[in-house]
N, C-alpha and C. Protein backbone atom coordinates (compact mmCIF):
# COMPACT_ATOMS: atom_id res chain seq x y z
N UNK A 1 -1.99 -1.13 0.90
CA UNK A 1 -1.88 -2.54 0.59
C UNK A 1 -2.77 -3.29 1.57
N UNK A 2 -3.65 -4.16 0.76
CA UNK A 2 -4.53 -5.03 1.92
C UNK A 2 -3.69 -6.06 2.20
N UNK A 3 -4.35 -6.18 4.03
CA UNK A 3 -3.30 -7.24 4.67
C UNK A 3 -3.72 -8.60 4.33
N UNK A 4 -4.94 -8.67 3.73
CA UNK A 4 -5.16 -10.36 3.47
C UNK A 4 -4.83 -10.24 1.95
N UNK A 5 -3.99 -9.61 1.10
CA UNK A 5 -3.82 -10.01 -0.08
C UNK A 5 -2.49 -10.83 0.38
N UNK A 6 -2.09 -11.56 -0.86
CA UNK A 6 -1.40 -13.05 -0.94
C UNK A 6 0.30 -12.41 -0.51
N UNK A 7 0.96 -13.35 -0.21
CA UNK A 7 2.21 -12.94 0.01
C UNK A 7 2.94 -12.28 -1.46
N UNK A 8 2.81 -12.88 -2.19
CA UNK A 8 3.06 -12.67 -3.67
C UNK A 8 2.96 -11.38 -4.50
N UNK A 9 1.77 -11.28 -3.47
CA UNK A 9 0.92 -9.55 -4.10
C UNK A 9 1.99 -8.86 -3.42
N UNK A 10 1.73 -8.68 -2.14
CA UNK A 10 2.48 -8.22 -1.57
C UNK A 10 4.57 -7.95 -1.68
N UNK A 11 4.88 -9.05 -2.41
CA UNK A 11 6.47 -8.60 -2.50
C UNK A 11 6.20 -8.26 -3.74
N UNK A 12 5.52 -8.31 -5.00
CA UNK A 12 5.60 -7.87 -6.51
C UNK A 12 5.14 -6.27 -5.75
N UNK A 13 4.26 -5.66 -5.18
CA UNK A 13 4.15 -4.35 -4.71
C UNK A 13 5.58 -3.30 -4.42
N UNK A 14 6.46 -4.09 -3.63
CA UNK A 14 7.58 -4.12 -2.99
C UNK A 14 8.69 -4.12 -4.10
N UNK A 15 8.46 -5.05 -5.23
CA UNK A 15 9.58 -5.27 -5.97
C UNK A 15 9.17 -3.62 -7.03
N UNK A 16 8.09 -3.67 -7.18
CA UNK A 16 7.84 -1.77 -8.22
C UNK A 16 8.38 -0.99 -7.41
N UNK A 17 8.17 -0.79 -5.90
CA UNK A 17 8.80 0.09 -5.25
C UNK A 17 10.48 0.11 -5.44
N UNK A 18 11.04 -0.55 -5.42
CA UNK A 18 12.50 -0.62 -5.48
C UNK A 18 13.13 -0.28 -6.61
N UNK A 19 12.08 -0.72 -7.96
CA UNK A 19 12.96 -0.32 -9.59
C UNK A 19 12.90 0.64 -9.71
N UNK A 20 11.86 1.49 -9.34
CA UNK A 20 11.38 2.83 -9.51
C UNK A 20 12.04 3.63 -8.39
N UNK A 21 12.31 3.13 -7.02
CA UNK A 21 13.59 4.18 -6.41
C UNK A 21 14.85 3.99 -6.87
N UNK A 22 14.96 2.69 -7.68
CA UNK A 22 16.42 2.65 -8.42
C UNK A 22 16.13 3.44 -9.67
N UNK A 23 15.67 3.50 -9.90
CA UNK A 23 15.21 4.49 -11.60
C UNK A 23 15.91 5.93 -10.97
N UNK A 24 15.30 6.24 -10.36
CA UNK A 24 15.07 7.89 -9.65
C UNK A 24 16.10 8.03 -9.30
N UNK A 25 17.18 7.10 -8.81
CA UNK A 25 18.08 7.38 -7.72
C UNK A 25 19.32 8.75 -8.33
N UNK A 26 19.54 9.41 -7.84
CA UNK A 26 20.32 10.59 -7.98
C UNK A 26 19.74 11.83 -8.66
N UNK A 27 18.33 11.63 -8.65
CA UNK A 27 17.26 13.00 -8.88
C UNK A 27 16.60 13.61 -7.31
N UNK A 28 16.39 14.37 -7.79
CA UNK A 28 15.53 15.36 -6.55
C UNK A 28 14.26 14.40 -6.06
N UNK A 29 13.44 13.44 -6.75
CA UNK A 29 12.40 12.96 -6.45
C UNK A 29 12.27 12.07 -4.91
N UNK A 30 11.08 12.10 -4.55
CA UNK A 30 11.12 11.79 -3.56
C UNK A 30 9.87 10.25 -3.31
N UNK A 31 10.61 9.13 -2.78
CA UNK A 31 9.75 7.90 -3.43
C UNK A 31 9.22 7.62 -2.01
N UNK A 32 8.05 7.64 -1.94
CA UNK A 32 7.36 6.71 -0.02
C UNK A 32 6.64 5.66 -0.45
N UNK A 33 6.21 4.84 -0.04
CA UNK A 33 5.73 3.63 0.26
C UNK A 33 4.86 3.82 1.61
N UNK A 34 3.15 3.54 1.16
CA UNK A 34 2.52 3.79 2.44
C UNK A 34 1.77 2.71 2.97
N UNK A 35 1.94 2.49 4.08
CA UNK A 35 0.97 0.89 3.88
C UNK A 35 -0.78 1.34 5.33
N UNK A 36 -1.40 0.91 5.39
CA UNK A 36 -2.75 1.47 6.03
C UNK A 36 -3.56 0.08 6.18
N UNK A 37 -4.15 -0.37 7.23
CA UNK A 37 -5.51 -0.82 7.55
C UNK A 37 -6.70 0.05 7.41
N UNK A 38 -7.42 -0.71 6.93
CA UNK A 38 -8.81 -0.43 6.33
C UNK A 38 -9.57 -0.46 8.06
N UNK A 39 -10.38 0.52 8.19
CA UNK A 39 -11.09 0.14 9.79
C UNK A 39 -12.82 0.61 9.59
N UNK A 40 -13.39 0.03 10.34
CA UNK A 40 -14.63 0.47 9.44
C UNK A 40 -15.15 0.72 11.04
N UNK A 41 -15.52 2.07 11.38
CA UNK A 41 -15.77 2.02 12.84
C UNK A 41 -17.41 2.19 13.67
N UNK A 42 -18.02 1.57 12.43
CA UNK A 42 -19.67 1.39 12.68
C UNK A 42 -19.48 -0.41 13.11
N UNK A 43 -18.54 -1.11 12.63
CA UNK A 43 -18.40 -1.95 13.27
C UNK A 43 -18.21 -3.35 12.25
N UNK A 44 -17.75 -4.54 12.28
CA UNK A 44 -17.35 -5.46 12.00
C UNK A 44 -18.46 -5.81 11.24
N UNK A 45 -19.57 -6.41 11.21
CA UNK A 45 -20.44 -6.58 10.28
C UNK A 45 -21.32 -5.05 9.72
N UNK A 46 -21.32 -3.91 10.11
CA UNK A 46 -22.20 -3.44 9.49
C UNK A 46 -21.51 -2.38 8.42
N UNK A 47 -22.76 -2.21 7.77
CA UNK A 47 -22.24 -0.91 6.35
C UNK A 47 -21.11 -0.11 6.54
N UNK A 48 -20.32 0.36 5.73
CA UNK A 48 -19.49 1.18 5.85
C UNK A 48 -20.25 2.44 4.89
N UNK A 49 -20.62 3.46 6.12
CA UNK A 49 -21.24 4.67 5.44
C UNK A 49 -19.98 6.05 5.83
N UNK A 50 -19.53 5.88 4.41
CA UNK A 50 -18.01 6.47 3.83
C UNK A 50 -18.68 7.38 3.23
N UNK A 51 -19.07 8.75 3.36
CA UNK A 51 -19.17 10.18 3.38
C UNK A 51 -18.10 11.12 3.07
């Protein structure tokens, strides 16, 4: 999930996560939620050369 998307984005993300571990709930399945910053470590303005 990107951190500058809108608050909005962000709890509708949150609200799929929850119907869908309520869907599942009392099966074997196993539900995660992963959240990550993007880092680009050539540096703040330049290319991201993603190989």
């Amino acid at each position: 999930m990107d951190n500058k998307k809108s608050k909005a984005e962000k709890i509708e993300l949150l609200r799929e996560y929850f119907l869908l571990k309520n869907k599942l709930d009392g099966t074997n399945e196993t539900i995660k939620i992963l959240f990550a910053t993007a880092y680009n470590k050539f540096g703040e303005e330049n290319e991201w050369k993603q190989s």
